[in-house]
PDB file of N, CA and C in Angstrom:
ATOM      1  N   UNK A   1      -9.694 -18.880 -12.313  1.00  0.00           N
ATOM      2  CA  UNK A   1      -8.759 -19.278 -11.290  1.00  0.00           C
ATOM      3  C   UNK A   1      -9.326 -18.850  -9.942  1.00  0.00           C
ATOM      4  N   UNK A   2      -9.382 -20.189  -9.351  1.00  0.00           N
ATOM      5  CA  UNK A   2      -9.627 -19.335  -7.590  1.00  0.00           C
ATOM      6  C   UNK A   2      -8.740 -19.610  -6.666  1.00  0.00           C
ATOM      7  N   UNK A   3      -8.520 -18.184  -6.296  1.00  0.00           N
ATOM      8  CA  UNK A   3      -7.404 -18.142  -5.471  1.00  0.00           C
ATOM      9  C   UNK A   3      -7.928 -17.741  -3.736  1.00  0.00           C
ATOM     10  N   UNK A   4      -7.573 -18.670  -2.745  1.00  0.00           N
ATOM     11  CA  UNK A   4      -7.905 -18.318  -1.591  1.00  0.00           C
ATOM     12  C   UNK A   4      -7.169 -17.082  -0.982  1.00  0.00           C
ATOM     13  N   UNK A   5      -8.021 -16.552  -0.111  1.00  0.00           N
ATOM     14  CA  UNK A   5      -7.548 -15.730   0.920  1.00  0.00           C
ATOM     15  C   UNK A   5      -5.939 -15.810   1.338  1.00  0.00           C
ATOM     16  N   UNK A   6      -5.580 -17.120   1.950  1.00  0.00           N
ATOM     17  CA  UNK A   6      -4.153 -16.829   2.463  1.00  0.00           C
ATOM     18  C   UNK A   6      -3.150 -17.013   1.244  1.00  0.00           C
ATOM     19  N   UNK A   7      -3.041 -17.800   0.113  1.00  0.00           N
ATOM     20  CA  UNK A   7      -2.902 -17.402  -1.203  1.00  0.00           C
ATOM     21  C   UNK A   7      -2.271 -15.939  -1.496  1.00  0.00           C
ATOM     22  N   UNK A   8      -3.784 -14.719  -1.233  1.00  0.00           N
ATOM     23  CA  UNK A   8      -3.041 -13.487  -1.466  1.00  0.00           C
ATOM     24  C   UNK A   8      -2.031 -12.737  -0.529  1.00  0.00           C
ATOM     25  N   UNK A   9      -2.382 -13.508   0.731  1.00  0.00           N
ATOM     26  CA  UNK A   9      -1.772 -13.006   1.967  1.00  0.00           C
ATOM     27  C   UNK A   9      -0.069 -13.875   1.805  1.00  0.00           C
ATOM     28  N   UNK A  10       0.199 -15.127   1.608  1.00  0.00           N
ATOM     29  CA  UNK A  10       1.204 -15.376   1.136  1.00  0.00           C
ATOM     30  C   UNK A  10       2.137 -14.957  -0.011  1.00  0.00           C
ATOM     31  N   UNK A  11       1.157 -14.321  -0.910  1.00  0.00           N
ATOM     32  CA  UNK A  11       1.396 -13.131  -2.015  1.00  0.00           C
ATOM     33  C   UNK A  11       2.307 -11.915  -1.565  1.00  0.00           C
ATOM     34  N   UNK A  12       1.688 -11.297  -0.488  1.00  0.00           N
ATOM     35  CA  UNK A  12       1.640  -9.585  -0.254  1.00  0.00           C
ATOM     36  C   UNK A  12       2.801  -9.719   0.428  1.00  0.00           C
ATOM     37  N   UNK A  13       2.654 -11.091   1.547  1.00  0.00           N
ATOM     38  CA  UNK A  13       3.546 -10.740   2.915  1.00  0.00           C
ATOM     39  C   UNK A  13       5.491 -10.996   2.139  1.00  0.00           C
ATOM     40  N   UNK A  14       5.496 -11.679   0.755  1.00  0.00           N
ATOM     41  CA  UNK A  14       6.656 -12.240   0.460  1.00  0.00           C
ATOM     42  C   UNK A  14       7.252 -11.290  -0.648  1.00  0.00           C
ATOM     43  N   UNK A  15       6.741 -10.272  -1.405  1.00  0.00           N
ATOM     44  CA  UNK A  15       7.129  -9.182  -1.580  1.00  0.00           C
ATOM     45  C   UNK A  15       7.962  -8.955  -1.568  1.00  0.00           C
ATOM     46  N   UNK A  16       9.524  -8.704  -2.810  1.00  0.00           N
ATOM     47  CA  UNK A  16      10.051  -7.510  -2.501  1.00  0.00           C
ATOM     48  C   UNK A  16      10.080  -6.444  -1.966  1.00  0.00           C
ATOM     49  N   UNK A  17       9.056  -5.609  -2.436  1.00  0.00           N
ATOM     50  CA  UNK A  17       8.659  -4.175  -1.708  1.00  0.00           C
ATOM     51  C   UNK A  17       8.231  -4.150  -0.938  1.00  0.00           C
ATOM     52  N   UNK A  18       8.587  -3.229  -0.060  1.00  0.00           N
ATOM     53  CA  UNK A  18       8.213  -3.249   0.960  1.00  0.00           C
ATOM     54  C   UNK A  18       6.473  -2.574   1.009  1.00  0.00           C
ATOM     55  N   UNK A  19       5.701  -3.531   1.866  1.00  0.00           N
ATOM     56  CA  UNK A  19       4.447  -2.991   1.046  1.00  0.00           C
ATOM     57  C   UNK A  19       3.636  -2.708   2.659  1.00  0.00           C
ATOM     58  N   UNK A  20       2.933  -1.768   3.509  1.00  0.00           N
ATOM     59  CA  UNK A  20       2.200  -1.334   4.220  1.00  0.00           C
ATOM     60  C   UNK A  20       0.726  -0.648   4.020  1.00  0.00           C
ATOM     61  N   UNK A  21      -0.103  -1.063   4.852  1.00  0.00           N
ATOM     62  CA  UNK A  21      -1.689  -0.474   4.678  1.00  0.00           C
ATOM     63  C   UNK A  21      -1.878   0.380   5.820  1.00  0.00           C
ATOM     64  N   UNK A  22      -2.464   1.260   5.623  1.00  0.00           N
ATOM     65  CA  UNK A  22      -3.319   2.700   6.829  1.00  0.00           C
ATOM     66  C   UNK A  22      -4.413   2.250   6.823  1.00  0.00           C
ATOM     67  N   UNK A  23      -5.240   2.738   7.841  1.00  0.00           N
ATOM     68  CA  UNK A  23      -6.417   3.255   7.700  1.00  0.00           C
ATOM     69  C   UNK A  23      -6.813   4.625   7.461  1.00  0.00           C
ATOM     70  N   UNK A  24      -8.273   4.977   7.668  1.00  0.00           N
ATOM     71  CA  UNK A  24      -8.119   6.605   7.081  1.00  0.00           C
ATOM     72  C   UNK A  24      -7.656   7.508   8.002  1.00  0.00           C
ATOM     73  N   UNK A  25      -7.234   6.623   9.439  1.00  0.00           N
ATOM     74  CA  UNK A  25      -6.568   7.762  10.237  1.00  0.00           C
ATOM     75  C   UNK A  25      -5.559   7.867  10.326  1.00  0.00           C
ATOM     76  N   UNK A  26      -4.644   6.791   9.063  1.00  0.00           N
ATOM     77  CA  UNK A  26      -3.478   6.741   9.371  1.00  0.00           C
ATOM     78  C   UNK A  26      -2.808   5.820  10.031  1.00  0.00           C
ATOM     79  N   UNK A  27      -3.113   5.018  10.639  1.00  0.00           N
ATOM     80  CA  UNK A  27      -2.982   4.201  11.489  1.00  0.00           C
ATOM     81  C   UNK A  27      -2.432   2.631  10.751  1.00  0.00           C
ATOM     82  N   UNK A  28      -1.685   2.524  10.989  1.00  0.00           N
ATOM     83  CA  UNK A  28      -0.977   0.961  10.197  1.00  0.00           C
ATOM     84  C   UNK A  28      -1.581   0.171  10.668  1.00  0.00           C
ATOM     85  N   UNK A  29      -2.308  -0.765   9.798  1.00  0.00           N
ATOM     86  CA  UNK A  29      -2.764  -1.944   9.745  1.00  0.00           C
ATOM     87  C   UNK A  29      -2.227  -3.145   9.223  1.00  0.00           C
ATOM     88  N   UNK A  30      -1.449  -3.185   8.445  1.00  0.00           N
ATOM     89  CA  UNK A  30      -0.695  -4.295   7.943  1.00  0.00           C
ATOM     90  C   UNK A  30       0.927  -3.706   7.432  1.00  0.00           C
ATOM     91  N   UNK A  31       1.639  -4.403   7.819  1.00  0.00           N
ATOM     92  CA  UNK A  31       3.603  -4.198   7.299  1.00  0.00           C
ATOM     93  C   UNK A  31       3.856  -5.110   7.344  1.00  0.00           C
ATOM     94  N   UNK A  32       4.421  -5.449   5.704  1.00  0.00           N
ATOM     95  CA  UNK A  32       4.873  -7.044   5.501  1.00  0.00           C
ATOM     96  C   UNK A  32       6.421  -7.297   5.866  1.00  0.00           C
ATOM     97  N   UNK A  33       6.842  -8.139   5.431  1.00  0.00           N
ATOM     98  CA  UNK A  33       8.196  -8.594   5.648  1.00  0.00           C
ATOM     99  C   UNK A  33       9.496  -7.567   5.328  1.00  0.00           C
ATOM    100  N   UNK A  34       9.305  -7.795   3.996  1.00  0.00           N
ATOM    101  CA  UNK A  34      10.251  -6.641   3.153  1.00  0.00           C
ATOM    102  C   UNK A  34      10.416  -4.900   3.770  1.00  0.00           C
ATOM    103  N   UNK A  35       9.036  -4.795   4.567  1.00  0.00           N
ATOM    104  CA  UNK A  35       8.926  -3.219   5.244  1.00  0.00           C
ATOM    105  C   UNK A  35       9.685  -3.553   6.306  1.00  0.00           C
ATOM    106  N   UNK A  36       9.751  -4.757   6.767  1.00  0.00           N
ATOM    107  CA  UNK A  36      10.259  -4.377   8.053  1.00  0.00           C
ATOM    108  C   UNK A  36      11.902  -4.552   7.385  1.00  0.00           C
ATOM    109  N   UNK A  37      12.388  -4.623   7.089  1.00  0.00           N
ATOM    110  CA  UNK A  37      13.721  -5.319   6.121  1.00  0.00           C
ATOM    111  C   UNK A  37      14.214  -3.687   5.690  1.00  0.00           C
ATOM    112  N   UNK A  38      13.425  -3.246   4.931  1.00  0.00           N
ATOM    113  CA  UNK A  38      13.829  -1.868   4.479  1.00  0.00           C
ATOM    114  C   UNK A  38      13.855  -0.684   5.589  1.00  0.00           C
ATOM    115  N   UNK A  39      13.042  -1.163   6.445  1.00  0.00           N
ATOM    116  CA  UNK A  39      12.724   0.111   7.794  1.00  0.00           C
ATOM    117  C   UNK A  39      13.302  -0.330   9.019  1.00  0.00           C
ATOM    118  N   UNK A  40      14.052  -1.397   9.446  1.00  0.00           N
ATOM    119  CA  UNK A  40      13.997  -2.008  10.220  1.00  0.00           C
ATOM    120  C   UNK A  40      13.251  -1.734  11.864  1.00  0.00           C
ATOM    121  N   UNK A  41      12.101  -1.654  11.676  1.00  0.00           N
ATOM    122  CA  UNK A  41      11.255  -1.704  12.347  1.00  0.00           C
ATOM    123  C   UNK A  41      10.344  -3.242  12.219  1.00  0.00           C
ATOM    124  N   UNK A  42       9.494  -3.903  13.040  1.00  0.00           N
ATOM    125  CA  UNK A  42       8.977  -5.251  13.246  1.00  0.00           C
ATOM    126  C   UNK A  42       7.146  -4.728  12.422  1.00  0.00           C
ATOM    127  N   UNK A  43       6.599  -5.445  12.270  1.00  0.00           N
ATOM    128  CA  UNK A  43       4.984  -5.531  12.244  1.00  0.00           C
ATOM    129  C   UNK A  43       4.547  -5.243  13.839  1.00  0.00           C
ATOM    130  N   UNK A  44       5.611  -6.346  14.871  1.00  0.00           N
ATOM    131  CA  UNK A  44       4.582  -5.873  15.829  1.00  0.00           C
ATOM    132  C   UNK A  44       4.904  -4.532  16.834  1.00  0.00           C
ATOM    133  N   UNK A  45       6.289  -3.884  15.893  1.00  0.00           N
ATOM    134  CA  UNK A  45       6.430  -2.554  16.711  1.00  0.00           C
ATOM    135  C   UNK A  45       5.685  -1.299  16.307  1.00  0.00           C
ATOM    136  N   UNK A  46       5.261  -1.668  14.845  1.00  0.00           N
ATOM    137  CA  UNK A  46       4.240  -0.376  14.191  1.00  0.00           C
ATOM    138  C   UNK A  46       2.532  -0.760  13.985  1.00  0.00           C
ATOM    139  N   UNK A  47       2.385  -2.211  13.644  1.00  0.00           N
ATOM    140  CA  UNK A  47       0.958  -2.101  13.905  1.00  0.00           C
ATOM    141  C   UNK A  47       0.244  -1.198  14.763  1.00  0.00           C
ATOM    142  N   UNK A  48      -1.242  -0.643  14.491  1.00  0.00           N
ATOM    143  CA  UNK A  48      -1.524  -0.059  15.257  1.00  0.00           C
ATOM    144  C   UNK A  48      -1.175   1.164  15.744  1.00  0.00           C
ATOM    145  N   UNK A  49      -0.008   1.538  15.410  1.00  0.00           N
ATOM    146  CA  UNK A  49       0.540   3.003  15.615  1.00  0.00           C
ATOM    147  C   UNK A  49       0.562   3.632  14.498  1.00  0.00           C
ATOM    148  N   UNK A  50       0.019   5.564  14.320  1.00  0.00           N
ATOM    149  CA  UNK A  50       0.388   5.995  13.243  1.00  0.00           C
ATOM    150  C   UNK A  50       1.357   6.606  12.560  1.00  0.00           C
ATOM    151  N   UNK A  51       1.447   6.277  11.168  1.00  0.00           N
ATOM    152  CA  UNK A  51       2.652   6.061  10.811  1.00  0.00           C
ATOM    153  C   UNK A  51       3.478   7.557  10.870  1.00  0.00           C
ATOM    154  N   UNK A  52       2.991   8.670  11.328  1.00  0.00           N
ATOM    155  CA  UNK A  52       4.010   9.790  12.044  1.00  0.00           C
ATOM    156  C   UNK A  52       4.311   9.527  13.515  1.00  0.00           C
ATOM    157  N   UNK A  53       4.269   8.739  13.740  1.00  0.00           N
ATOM    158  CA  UNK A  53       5.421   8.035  14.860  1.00  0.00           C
ATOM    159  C   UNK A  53       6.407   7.919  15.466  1.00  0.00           C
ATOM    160  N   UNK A  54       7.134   8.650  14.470  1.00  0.00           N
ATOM    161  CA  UNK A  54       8.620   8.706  14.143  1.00  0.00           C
ATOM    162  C   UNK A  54       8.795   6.927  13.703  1.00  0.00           C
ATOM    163  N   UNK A  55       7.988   6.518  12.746  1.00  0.00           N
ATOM    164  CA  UNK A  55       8.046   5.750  11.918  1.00  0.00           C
ATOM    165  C   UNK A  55       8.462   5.977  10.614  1.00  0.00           C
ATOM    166  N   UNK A  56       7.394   6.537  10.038  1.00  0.00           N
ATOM    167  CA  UNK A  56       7.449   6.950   8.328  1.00  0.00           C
ATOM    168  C   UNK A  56       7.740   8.420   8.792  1.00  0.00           C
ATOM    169  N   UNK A  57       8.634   8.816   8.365  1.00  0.00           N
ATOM    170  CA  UNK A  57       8.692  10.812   8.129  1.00  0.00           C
ATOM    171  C   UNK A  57       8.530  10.674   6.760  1.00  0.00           C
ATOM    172  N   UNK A  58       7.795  11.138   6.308  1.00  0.00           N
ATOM    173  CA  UNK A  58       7.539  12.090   4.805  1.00  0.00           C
ATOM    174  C   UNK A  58       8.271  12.839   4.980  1.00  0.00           C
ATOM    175  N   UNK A  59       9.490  13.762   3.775  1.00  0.00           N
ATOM    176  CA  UNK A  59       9.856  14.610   3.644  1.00  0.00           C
ATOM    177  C   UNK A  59      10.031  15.356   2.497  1.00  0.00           C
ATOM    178  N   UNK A  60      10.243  16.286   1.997  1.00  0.00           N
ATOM    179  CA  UNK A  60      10.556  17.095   0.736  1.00  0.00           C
ATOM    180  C   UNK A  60      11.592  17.623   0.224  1.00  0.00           C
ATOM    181  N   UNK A  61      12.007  17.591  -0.651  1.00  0.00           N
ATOM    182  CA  UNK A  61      13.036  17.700  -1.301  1.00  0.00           C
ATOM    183  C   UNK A  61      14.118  17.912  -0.449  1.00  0.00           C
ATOM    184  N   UNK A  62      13.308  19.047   0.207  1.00  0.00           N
ATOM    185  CA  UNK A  62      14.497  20.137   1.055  1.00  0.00           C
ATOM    186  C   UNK A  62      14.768  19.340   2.423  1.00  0.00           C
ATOM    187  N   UNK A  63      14.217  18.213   2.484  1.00  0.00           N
ATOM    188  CA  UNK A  63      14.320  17.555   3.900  1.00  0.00           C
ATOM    189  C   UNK A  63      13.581  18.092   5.236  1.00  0.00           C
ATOM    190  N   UNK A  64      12.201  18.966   4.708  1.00  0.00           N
ATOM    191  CA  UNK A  64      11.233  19.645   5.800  1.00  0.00           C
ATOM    192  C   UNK A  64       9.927  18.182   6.317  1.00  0.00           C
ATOM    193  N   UNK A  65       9.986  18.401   7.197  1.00  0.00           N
ATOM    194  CA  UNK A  65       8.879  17.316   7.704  1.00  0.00           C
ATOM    195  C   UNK A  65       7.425  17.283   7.019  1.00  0.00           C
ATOM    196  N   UNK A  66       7.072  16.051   6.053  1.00  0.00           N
ATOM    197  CA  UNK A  66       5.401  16.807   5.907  1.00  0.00           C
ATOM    198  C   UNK A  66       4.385  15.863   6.575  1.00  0.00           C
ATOM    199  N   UNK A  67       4.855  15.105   7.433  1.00  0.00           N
ATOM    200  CA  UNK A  67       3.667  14.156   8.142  1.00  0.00           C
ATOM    201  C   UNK A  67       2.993  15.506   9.346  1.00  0.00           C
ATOM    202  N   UNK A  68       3.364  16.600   9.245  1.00  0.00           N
ATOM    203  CA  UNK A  68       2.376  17.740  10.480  1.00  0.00           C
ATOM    204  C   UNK A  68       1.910  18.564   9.919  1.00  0.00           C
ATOM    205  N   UNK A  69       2.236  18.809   8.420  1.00  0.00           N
ATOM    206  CA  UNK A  69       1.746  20.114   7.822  1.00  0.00           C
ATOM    207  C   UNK A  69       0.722  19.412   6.116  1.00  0.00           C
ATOM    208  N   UNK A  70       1.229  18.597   5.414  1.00  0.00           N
ATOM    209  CA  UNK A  70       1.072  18.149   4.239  1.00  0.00           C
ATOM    210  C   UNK A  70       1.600  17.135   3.906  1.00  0.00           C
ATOM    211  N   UNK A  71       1.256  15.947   5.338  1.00  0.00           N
ATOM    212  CA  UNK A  71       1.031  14.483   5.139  1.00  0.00           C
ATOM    213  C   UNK A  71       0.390  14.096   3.556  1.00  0.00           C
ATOM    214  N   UNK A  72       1.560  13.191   3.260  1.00  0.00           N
ATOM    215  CA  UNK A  72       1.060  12.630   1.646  1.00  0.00           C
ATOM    216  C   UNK A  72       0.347  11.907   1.244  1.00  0.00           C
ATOM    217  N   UNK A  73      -0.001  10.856   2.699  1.00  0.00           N
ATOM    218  CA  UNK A  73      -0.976   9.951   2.706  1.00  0.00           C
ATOM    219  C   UNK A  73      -2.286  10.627   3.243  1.00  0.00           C
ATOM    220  N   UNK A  74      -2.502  12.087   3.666  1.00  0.00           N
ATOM    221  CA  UNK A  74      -3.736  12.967   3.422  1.00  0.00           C
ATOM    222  C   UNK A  74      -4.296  13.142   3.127  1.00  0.00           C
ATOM    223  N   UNK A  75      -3.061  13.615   1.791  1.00  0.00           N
ATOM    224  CA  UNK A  75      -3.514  14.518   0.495  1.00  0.00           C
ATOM    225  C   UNK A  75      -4.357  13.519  -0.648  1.00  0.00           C
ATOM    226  N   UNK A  76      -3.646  12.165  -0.633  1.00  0.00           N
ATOM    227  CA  UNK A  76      -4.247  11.737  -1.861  1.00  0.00           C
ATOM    228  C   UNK A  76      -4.428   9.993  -1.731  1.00  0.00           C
ATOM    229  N   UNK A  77      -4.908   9.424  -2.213  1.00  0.00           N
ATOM    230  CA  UNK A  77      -4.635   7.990  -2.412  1.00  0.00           C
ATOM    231  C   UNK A  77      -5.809   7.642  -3.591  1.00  0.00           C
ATOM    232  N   UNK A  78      -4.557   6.423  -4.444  1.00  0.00           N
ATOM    233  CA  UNK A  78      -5.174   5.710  -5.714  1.00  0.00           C
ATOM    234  C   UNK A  78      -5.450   4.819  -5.656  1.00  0.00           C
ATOM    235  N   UNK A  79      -6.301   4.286  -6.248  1.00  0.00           N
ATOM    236  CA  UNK A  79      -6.784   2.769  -5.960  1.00  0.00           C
ATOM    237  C   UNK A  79      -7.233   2.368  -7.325  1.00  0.00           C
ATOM    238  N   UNK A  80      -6.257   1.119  -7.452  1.00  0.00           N
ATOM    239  CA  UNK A  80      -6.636   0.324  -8.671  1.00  0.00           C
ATOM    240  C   UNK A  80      -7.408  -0.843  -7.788  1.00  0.00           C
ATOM    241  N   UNK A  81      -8.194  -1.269  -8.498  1.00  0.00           N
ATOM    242  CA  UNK A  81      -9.110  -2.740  -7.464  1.00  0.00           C
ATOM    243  C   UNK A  81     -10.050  -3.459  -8.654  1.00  0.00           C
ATOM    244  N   UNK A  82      -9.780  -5.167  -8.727  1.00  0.00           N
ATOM    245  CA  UNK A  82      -9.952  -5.760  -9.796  1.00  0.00           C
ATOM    246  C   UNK A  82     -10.320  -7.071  -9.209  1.00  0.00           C
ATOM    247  N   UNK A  83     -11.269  -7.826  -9.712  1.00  0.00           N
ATOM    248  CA  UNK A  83     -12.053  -8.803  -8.789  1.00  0.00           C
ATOM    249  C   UNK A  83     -11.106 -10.306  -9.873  1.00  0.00           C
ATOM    250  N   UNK A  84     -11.160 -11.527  -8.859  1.00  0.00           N
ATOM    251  CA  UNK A  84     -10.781 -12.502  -9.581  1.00  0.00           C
ATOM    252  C   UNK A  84     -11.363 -13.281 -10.394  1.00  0.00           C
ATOM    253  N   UNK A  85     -10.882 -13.323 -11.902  1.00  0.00           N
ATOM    254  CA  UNK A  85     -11.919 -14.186 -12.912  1.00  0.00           C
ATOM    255  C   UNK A  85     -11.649 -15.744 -12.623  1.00  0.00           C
ATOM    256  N   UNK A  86     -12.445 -16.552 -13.002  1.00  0.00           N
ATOM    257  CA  UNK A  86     -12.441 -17.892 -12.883  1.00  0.00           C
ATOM    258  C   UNK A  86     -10.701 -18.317 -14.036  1.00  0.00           C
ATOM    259  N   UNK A  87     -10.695 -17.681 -14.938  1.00  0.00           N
ATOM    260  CA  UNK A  87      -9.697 -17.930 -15.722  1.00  0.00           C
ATOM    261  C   UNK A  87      -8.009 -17.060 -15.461  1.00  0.00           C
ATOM    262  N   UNK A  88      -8.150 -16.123 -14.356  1.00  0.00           N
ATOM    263  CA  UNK A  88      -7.051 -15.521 -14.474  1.00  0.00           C
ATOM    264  C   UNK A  88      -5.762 -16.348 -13.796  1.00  0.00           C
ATOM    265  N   UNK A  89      -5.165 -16.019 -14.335  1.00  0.00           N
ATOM    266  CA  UNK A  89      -3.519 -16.520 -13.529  1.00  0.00           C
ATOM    267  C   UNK A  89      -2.969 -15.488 -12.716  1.00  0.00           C
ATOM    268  N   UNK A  90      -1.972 -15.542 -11.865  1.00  0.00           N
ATOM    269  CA  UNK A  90      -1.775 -14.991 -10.790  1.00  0.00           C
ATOM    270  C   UNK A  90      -0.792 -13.558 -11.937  1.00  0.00           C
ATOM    271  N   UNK A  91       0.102 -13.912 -13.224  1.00  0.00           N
ATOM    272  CA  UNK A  91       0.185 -12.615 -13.472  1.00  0.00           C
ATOM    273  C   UNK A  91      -1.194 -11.969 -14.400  1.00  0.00           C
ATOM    274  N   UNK A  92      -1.881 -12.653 -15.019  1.00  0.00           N
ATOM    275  CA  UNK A  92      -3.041 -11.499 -15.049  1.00  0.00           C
ATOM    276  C   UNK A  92      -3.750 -10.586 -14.136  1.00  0.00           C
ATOM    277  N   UNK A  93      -3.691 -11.094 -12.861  1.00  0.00           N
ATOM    278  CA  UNK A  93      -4.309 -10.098 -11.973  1.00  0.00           C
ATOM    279  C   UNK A  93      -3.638  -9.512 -11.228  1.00  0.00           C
ATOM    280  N   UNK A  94      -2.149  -9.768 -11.621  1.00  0.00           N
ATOM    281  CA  UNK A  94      -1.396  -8.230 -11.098  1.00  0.00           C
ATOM    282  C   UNK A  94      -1.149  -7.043 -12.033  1.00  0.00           C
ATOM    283  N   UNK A  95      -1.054  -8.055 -13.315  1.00  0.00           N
ATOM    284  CA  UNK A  95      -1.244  -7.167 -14.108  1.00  0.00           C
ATOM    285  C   UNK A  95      -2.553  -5.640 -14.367  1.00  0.00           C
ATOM    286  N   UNK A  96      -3.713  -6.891 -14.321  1.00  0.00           N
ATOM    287  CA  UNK A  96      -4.561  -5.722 -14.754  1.00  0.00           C
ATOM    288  C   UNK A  96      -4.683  -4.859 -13.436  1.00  0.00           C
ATOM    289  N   UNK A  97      -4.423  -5.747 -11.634  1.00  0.00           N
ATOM    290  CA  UNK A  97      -4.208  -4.390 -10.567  1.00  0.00           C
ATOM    291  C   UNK A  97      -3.578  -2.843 -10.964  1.00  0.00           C
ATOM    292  N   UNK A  98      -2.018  -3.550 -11.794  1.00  0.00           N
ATOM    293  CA  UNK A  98      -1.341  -2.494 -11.715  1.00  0.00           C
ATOM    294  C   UNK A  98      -1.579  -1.803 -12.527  1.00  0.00           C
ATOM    295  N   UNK A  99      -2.340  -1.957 -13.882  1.00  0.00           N
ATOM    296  CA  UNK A  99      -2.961  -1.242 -14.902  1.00  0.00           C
ATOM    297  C   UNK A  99      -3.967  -0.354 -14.651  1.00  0.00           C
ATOM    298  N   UNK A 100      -5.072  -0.854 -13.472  1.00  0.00           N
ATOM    299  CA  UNK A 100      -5.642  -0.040 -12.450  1.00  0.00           C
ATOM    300  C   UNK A 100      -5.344   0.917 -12.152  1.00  0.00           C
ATOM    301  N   UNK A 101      -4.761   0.805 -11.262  1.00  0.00           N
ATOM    302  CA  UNK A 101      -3.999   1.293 -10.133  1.00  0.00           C
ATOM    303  C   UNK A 101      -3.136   2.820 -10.981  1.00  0.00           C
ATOM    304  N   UNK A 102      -2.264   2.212 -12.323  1.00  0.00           N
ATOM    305  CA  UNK A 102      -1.741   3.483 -12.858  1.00  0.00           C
ATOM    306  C   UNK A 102      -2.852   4.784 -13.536  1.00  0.00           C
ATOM    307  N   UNK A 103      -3.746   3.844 -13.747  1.00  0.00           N
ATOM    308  CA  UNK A 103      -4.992   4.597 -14.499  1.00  0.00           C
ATOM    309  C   UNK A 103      -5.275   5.939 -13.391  1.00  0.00           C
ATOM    310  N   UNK A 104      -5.776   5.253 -12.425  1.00  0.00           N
ATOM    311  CA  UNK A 104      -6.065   5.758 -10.966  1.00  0.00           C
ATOM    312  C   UNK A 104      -5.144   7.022 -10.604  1.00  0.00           C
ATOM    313  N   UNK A 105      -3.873   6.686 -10.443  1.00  0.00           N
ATOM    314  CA  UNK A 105      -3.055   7.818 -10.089  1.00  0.00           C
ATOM    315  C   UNK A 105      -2.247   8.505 -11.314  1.00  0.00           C
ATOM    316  N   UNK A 106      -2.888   8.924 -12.568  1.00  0.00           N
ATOM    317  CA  UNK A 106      -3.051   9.693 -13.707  1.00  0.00           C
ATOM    318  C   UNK A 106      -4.292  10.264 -13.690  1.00  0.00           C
ATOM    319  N   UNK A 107      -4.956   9.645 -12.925  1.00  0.00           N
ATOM    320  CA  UNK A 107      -6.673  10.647 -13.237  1.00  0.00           C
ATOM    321  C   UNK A 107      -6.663  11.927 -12.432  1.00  0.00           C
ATOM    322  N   UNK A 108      -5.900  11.831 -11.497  1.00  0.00           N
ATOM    323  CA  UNK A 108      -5.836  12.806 -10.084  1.00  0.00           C
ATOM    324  C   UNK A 108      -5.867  11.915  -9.086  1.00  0.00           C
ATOM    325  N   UNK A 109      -6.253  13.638  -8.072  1.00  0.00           N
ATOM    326  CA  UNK A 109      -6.247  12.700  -6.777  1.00  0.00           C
ATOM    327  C   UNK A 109      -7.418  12.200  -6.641  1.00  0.00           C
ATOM    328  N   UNK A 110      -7.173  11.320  -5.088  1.00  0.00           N
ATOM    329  CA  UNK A 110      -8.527  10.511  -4.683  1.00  0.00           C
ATOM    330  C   UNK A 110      -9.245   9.637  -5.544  1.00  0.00           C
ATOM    331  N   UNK A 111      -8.539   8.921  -6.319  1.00  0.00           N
ATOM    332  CA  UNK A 111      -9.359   8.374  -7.404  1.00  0.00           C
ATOM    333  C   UNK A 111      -9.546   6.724  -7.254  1.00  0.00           C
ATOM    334  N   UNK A 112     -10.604   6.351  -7.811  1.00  0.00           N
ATOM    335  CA  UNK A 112     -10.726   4.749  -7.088  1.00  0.00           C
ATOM    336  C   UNK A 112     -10.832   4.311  -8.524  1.00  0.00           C
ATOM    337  N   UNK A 113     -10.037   3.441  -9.709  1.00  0.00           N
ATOM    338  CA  UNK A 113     -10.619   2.603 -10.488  1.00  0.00           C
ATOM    339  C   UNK A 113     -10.793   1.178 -10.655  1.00  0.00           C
ATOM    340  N   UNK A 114     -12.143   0.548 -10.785  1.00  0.00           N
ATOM    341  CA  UNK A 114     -11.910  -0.581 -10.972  1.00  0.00           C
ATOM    342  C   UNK A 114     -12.741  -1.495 -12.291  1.00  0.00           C
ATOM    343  N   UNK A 115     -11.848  -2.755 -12.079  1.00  0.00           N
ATOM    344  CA  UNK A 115     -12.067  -3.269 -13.734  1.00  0.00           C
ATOM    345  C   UNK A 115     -11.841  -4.773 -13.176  1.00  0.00           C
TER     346      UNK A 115
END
């Protein structure tokens, strides 16, 4: 199956979940629809800004701030990542993403798997 570029981007942006990307500084690069829906904040009020902003607060149990002390998006990130076969259908390759992806954040932190 080949699936184009805006394909996945028509994918991501229509989402239930609310789904957002950083860079490694933190810095929002992509907030789809559903984020702005759940946060009510826009794409074009957080692009580009990082997400301790008084955007995203991380907090803990106890309701203490951890985007200044033990930011969560810091500490760790998983990555499931899975290339497209000529034969897959659009749920096989979310599937095996998310099969990834769980592998990934059971191994520990910082972990990248792909298949």
């Amino acid at each position: 199956m080949s699936l184009e570029r805006d394909s996945y981007e028509r994918i991501i942006e229509n989402l239930y979940d609310g789904l957002y990307f950083v860079d490694r500084n933190r810095v929002i690069t992509y907030w789809n629809k559903a984020a702005e829906q759940i946060s009510g904040f826009t794409a074009n009020e957080v692009v580009g800004k990082s997400c301790s902003d008084n955007i995203l607060t991380h907090v803990d149990i106890e309701g203490n701030n951890l985007c200044t002390r033990m930011c969560p998006l810091a500490a760790t990130i998983s990555i499931g990542a899975t290339l497209v076969n000529d034969d897959d259908t659009i749920d096989s390759l979310i599937k095996r993403a998310d099969t990834l992806l769980y592998e990934s954040k059971t191994s520990g932190r910082n972990c990248l798997t792909v298949g």
